[in-house]
N, C-alpha and C. Protein backbone atom coordinates (compact mmCIF):
# COMPACT_ATOMS: atom_id res chain seq x y z
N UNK A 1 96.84 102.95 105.76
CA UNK A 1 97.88 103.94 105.54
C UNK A 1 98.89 103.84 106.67
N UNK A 2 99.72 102.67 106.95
CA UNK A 2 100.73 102.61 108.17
C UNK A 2 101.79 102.93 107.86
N UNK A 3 102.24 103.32 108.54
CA UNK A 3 103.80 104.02 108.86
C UNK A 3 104.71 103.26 108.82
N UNK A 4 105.77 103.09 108.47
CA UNK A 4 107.25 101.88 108.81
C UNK A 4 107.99 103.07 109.90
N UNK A 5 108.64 102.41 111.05
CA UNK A 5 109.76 103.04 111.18
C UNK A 5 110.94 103.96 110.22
N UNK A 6 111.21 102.63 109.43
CA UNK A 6 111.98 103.66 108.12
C UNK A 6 111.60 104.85 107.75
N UNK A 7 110.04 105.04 107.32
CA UNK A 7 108.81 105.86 106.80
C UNK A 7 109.12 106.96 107.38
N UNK A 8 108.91 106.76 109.20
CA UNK A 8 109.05 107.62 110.31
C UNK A 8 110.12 108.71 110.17
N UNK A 9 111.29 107.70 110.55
CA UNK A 9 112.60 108.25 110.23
C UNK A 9 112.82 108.82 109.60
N UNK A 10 112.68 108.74 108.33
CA UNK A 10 112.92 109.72 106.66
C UNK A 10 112.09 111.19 107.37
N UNK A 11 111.14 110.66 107.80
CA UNK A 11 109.77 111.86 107.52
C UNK A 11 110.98 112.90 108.92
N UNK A 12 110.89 112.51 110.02
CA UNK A 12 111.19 112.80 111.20
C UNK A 12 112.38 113.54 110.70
N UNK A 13 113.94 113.42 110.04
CA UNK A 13 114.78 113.64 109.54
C UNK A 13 114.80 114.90 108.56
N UNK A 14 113.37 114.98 107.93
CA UNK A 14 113.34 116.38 107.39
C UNK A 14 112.38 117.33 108.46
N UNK A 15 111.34 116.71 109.12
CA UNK A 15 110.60 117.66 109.58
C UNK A 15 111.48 118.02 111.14
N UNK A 16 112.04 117.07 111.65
CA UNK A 16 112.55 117.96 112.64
C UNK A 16 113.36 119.48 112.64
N UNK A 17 113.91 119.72 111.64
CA UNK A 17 115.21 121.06 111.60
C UNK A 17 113.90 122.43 111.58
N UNK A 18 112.55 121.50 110.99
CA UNK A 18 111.47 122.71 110.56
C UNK A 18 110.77 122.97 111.73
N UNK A 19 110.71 121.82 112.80
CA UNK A 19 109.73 122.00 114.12
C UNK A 19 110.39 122.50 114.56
N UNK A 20 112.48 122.22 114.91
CA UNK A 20 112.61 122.89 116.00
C UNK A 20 112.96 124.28 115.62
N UNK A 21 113.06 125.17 114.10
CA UNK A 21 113.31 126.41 114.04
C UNK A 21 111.75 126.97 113.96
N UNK A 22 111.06 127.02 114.33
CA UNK A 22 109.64 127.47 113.82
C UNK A 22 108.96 127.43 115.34
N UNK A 23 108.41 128.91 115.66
CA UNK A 23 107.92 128.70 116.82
C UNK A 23 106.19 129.26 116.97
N UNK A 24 105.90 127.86 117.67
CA UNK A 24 104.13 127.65 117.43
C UNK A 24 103.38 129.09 117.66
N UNK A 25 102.77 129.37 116.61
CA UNK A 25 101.90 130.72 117.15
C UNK A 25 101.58 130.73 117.96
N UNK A 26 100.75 131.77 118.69
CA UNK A 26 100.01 132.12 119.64
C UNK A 26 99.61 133.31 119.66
N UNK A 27 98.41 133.63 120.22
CA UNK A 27 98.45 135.24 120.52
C UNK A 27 99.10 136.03 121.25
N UNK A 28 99.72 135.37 122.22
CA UNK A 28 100.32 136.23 123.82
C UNK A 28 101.84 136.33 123.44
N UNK A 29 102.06 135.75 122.20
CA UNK A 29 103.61 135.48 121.70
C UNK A 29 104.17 135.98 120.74
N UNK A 30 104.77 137.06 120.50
CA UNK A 30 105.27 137.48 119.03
C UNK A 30 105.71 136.71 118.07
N UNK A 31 105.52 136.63 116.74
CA UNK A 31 105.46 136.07 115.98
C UNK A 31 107.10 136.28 115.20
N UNK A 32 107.76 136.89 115.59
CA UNK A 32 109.82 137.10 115.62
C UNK A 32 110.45 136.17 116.77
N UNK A 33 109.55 135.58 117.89
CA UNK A 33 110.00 135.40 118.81
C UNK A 33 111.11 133.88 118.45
N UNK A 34 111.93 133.53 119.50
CA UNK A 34 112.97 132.01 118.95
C UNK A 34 112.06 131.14 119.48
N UNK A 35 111.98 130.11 119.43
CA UNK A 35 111.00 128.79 119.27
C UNK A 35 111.97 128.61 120.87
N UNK A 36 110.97 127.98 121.64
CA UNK A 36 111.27 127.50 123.29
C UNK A 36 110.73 126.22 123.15
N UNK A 37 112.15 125.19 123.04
CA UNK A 37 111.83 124.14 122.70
C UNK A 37 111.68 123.37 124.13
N UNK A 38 112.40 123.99 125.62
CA UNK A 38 112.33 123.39 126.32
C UNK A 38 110.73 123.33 126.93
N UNK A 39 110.08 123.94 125.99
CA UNK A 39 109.02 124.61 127.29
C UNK A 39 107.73 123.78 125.86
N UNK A 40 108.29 122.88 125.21
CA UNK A 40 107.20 122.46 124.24
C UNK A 40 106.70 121.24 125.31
N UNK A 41 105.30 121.11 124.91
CA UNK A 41 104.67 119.63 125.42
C UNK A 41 105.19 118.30 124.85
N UNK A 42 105.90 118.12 123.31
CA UNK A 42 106.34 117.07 122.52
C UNK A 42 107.41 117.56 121.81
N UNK A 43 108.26 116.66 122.23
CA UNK A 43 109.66 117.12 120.91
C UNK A 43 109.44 116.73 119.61
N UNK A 44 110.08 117.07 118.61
CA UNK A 44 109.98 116.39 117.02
C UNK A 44 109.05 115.51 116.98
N UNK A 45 109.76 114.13 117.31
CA UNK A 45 109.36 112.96 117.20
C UNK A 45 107.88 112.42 117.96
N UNK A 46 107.54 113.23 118.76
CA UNK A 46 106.51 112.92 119.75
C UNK A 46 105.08 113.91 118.72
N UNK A 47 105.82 114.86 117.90
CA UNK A 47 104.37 115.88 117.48
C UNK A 47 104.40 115.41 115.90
N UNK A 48 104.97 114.90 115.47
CA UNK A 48 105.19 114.19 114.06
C UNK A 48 104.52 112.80 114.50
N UNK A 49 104.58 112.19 115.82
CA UNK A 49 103.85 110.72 115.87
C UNK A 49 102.52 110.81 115.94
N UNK A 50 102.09 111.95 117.00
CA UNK A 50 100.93 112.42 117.52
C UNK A 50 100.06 112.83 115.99
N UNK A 51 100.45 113.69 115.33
CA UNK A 51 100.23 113.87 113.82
C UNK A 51 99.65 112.92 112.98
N UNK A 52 100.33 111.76 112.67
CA UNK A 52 100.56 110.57 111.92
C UNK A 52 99.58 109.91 112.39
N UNK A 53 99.63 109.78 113.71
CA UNK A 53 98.26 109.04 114.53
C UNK A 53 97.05 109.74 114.60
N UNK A 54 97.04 110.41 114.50
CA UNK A 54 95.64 111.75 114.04
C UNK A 54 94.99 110.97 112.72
N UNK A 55 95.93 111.28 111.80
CA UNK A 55 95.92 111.16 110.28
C UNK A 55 95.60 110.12 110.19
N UNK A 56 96.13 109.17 110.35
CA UNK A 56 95.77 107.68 110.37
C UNK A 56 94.75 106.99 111.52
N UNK A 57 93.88 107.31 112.14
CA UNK A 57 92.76 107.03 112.59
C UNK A 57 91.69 107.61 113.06
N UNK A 58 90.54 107.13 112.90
CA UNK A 58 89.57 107.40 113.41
C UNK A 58 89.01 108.10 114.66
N UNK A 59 90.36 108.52 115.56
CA UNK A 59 90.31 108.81 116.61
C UNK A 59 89.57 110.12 117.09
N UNK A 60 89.14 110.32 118.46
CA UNK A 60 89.28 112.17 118.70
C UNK A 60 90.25 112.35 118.91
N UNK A 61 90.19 113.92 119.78
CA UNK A 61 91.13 114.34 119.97
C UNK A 61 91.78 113.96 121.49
N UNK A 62 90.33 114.18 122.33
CA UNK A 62 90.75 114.24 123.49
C UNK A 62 91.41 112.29 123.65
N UNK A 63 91.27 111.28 122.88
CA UNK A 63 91.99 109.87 122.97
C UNK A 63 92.99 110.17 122.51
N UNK A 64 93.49 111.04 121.78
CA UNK A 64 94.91 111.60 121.73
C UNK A 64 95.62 111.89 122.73
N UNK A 65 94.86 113.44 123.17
CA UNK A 65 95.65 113.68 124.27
C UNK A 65 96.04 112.66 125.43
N UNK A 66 94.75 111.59 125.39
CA UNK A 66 95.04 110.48 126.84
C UNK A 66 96.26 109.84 126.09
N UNK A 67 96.32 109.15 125.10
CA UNK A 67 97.98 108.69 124.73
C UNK A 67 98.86 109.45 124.75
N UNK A 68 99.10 110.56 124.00
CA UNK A 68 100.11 111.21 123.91
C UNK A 68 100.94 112.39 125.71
N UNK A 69 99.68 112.34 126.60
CA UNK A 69 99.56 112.80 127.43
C UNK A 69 99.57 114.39 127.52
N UNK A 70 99.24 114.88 126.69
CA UNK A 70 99.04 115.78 126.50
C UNK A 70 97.72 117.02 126.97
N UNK A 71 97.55 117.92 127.23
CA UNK A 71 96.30 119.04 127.72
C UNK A 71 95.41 118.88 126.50
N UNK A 72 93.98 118.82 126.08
CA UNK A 72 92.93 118.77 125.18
C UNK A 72 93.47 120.56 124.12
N UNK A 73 93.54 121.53 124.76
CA UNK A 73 94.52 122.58 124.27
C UNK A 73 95.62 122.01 123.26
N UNK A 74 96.74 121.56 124.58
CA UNK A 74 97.96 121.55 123.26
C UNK A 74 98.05 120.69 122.33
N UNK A 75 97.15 119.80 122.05
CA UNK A 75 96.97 118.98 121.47
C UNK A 75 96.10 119.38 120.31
N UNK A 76 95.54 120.12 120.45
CA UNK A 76 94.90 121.03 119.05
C UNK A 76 95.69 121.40 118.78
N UNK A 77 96.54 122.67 119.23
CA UNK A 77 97.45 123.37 118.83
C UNK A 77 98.41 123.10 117.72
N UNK A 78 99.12 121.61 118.85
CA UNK A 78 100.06 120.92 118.13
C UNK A 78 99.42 120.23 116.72
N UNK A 79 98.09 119.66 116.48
CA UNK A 79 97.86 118.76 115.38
C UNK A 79 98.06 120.17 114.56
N UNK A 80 97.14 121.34 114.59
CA UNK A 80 97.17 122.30 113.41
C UNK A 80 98.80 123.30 113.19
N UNK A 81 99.63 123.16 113.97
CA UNK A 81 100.74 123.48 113.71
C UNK A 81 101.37 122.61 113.29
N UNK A 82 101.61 121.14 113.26
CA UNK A 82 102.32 120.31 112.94
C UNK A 82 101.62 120.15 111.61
N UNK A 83 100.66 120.25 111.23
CA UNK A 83 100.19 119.45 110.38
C UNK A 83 100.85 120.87 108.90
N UNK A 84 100.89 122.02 109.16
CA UNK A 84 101.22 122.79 108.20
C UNK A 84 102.86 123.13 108.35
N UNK A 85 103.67 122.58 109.23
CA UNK A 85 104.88 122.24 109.12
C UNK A 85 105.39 120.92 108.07
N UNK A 86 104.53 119.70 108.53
CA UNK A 86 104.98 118.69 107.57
C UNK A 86 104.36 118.92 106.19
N UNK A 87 103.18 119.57 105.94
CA UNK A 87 103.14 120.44 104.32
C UNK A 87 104.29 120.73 103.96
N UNK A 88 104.39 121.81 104.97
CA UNK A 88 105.83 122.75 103.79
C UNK A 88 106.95 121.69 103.69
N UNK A 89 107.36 120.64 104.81
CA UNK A 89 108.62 119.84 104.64
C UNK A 89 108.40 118.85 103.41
N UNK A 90 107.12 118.14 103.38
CA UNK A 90 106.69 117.32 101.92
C UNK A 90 106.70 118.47 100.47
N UNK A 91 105.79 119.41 100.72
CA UNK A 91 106.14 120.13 99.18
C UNK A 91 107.29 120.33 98.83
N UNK A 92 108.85 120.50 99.66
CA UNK A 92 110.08 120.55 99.98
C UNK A 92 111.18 119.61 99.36
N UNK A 93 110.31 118.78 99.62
CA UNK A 93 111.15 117.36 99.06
C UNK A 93 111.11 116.69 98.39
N UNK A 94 111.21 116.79 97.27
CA UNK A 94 111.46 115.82 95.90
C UNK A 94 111.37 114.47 95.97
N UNK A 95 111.61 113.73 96.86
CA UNK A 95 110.80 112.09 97.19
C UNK A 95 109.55 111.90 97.00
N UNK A 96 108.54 113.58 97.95
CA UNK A 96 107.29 113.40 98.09
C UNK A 96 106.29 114.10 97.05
N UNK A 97 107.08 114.34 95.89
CA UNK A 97 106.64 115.17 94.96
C UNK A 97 105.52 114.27 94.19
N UNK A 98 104.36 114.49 93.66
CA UNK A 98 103.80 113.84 93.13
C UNK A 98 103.87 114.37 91.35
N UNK A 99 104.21 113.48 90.43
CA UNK A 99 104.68 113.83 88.82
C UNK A 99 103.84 112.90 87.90
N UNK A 100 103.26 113.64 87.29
CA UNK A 100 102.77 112.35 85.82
C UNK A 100 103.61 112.51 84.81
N UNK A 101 104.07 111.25 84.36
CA UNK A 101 105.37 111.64 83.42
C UNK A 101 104.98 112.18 82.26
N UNK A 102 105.91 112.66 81.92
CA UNK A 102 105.99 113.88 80.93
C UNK A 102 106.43 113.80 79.76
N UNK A 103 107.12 112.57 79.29
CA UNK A 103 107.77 112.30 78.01
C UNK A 103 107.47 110.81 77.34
N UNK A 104 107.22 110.68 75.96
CA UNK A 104 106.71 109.54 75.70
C UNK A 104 107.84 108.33 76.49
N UNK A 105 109.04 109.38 76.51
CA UNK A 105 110.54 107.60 76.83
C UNK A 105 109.47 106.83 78.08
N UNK A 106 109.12 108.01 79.27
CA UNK A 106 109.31 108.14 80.56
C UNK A 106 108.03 106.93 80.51
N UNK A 107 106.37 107.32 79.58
CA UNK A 107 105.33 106.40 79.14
C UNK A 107 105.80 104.74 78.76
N UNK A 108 107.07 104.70 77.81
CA UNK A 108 107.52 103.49 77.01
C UNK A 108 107.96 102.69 78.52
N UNK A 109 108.87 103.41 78.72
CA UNK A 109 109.39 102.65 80.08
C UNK A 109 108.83 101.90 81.26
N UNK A 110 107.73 102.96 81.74
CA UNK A 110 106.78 102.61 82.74
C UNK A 110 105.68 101.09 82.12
N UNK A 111 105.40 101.82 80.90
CA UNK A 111 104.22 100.42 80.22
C UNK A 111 105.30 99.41 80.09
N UNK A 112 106.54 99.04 79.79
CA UNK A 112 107.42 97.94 79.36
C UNK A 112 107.20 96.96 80.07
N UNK A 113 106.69 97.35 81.56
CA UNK A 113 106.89 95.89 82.54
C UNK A 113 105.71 95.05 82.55
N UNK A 114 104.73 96.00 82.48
CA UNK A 114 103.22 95.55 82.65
C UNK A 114 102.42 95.74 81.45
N UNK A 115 102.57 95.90 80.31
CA UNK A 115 101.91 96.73 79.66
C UNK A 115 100.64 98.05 79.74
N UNK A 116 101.50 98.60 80.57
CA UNK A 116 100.68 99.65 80.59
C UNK A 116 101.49 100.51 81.27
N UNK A 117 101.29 101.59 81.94
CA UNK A 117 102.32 102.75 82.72
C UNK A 117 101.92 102.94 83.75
N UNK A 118 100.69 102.28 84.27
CA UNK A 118 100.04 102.78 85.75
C UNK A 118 98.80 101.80 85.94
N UNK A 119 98.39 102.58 87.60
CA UNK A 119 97.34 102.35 87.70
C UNK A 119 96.35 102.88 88.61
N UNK A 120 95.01 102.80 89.11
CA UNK A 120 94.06 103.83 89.76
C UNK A 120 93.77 102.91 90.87
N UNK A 121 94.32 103.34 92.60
CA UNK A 121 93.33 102.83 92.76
C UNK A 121 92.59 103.83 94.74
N UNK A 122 91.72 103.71 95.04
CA UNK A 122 91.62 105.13 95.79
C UNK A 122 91.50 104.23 97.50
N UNK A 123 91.22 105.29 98.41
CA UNK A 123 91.40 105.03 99.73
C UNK A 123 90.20 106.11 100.36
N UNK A 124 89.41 104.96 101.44
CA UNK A 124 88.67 106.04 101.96
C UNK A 124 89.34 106.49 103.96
N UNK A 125 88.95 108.23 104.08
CA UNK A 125 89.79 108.17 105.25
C UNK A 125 88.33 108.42 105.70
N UNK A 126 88.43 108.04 107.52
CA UNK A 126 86.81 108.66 108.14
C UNK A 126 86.86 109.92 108.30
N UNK A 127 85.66 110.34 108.51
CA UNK A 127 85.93 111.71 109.61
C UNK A 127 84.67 111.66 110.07
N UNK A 128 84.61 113.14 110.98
CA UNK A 128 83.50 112.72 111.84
C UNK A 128 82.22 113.30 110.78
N UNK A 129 80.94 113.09 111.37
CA UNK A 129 79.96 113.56 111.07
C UNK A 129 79.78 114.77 110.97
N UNK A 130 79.31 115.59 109.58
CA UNK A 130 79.06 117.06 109.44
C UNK A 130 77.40 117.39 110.07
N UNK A 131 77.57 118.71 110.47
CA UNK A 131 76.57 118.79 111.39
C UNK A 131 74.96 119.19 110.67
N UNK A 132 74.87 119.57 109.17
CA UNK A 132 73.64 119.75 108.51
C UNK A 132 73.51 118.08 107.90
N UNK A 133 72.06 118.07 108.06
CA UNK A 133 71.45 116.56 107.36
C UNK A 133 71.67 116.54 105.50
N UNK A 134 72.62 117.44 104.92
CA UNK A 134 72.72 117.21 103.47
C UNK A 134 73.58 116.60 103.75
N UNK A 135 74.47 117.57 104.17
CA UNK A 135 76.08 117.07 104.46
C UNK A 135 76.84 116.08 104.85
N UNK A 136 75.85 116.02 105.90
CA UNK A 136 75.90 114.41 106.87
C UNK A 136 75.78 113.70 105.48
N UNK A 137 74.91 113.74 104.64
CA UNK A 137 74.36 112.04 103.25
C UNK A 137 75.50 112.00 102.28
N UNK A 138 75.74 113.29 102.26
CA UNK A 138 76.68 113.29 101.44
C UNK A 138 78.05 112.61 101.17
N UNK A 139 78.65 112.60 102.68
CA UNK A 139 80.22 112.34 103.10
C UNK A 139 79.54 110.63 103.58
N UNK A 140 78.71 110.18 103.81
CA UNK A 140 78.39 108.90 104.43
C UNK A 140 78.37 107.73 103.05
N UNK A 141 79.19 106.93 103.50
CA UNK A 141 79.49 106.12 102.35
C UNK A 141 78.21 104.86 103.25
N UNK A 142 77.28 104.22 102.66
CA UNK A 142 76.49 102.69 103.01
C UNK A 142 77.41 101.60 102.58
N UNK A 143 78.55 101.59 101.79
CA UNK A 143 78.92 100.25 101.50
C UNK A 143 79.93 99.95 102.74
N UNK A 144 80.92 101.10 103.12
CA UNK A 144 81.42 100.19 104.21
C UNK A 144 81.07 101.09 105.77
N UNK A 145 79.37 101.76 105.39
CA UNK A 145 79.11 102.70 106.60
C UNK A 145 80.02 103.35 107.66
N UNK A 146 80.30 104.32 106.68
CA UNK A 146 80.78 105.58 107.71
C UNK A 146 80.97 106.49 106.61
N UNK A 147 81.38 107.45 107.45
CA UNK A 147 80.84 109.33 106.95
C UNK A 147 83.19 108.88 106.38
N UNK A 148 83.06 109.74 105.11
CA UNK A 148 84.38 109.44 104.81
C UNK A 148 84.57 110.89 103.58
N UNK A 149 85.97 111.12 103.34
CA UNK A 149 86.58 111.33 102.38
C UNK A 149 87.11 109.99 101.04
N UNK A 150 86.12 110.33 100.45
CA UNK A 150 87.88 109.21 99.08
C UNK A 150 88.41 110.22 98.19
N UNK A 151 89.80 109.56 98.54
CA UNK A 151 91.12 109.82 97.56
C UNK A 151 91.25 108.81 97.00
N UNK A 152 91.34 109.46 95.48
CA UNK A 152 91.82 108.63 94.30
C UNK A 152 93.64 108.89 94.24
N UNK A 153 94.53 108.01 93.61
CA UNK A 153 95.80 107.64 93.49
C UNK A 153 96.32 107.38 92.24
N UNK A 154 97.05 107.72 91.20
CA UNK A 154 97.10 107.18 90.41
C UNK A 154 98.69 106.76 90.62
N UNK A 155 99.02 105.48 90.18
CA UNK A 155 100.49 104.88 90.75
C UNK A 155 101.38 104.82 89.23
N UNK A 156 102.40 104.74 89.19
CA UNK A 156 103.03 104.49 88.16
C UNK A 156 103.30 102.79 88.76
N UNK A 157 104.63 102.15 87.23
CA UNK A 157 104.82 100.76 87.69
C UNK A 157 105.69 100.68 88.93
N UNK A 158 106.33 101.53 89.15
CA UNK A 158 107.39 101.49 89.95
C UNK A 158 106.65 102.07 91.52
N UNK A 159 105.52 101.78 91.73
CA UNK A 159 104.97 102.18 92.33
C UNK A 159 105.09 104.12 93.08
N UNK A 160 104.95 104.89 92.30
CA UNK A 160 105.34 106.25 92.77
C UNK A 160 103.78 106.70 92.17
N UNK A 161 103.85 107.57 93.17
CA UNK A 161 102.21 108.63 93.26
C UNK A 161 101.99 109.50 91.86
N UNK A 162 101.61 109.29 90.76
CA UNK A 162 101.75 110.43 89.61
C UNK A 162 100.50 111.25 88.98
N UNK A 163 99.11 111.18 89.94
CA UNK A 163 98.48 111.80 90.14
C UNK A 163 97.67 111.54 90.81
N UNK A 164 96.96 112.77 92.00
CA UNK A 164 96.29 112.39 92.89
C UNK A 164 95.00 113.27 93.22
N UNK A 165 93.79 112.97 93.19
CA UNK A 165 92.41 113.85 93.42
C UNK A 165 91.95 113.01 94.91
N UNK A 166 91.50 114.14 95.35
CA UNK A 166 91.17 114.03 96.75
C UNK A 166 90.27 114.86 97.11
N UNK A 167 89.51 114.46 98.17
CA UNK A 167 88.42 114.82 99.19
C UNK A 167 86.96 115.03 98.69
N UNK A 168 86.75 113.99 98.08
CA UNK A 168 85.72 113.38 97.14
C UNK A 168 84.24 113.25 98.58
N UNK A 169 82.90 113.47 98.43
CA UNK A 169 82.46 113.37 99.25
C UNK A 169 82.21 111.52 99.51
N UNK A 170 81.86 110.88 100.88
CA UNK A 170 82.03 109.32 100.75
C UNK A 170 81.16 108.50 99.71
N UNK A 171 80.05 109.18 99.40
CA UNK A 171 79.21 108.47 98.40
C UNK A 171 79.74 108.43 97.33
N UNK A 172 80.81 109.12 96.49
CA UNK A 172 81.00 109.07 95.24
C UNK A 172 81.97 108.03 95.31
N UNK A 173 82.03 106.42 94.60
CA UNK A 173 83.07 105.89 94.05
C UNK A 173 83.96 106.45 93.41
N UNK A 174 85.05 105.46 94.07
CA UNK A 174 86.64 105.78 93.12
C UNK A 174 86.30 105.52 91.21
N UNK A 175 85.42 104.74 90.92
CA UNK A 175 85.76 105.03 89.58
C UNK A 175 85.22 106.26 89.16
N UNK A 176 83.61 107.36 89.77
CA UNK A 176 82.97 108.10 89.54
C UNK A 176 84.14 109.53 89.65
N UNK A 177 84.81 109.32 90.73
CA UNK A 177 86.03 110.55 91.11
C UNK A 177 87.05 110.62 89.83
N UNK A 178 87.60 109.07 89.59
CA UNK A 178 88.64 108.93 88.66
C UNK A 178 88.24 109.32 87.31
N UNK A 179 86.25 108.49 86.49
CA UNK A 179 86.58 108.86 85.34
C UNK A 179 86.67 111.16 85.20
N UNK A 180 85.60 111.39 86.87
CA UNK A 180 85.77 113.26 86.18
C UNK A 180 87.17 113.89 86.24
N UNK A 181 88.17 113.02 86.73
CA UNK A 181 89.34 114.36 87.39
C UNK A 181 90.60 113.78 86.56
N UNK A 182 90.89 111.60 85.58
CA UNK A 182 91.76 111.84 85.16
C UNK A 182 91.44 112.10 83.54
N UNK A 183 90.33 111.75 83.34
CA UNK A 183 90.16 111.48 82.07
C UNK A 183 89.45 112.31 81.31
């Protein structure tokens, strides 16, 4: 799941106007208060990278904070505030909308190139180990050993997201997820 610069940019371009008007909760801080951007640990671009790099690896937290240089604190802070900022900026934006088409034209069109209109195919992300011994068997995939989520994808031809089931425990295959949730 890597990032392009381009990727970045687009993303960075909507979520910044939302990081810098939006100011990080806290308890000691009123929740009317104006966002103190000078007094943040990461600007935009630094808590949208920090984010992305969360998301996309295997990492902890505290190997975060050693890259990003950040306190083991604001670095929580920042992943669970950032992470429900770039929500609201993706549900927001019509690029990142996910649609199964809706009209036979929209079906004719998509199948014309390939014969067919789509296709399935899923992604596993890690995470760490859950702390009861069900739970732990459950999320632990043996084929490529490790404890995981799979997300299933369904793509149109034009490659766009047009339906998506997620957070499947790691043992269940993508076809076991796909035939209960598209079919």
């Amino acid at each position: 799941m890597g990032v392009t610069r381009d990727i970045f940019n687009w993303l960075l371009a909507r979520f910044q106007p939302v990081y810098e008007s939006t100011p990080i909760r806290r308890n000691d801080v009123s929740t009317n208060a104006e966002p103190r951007l000078a007094s943040r640990t990461l600007d935009a671009a630094g808590a949208l990278g920090l984010l992305l790099h969360f998301l996309c690896s295997a990492m902890y937290e505290h190997t975060l904070q050693q890259l990003f240089g950040t306190t083991l604190a604001a670095t929580s802070r920042l992943l669970k505030f950032t992470s429900h900022l770039l929500l609201d900026t993706l549900k927001n934006c019509d690029e990142s909308k996910i649609m199964w088409p809706t009209t036979l034209e929209e079906f004719v069109r998509l199948a014309a190139s390939v014969d067919c209109f789509g296709f399935v195919d899923g992604v596993k992300f890690p995470i760490h180990a859950p702390g009861d011994g069900l739970t732990e068997n459950a999320y632990y995939n043996g084929w490529v050993s490790i404890h995981c989520v799979s997300c299933i994808f369904a793509f149109n031809t034009s490659g766009e997201i047009i339906f998506a089931t997620y957070n499947f425990p790691g043992c269940v295959h993508d076809a076991m997820g796909c035939n209960e949730r598209i079919f």
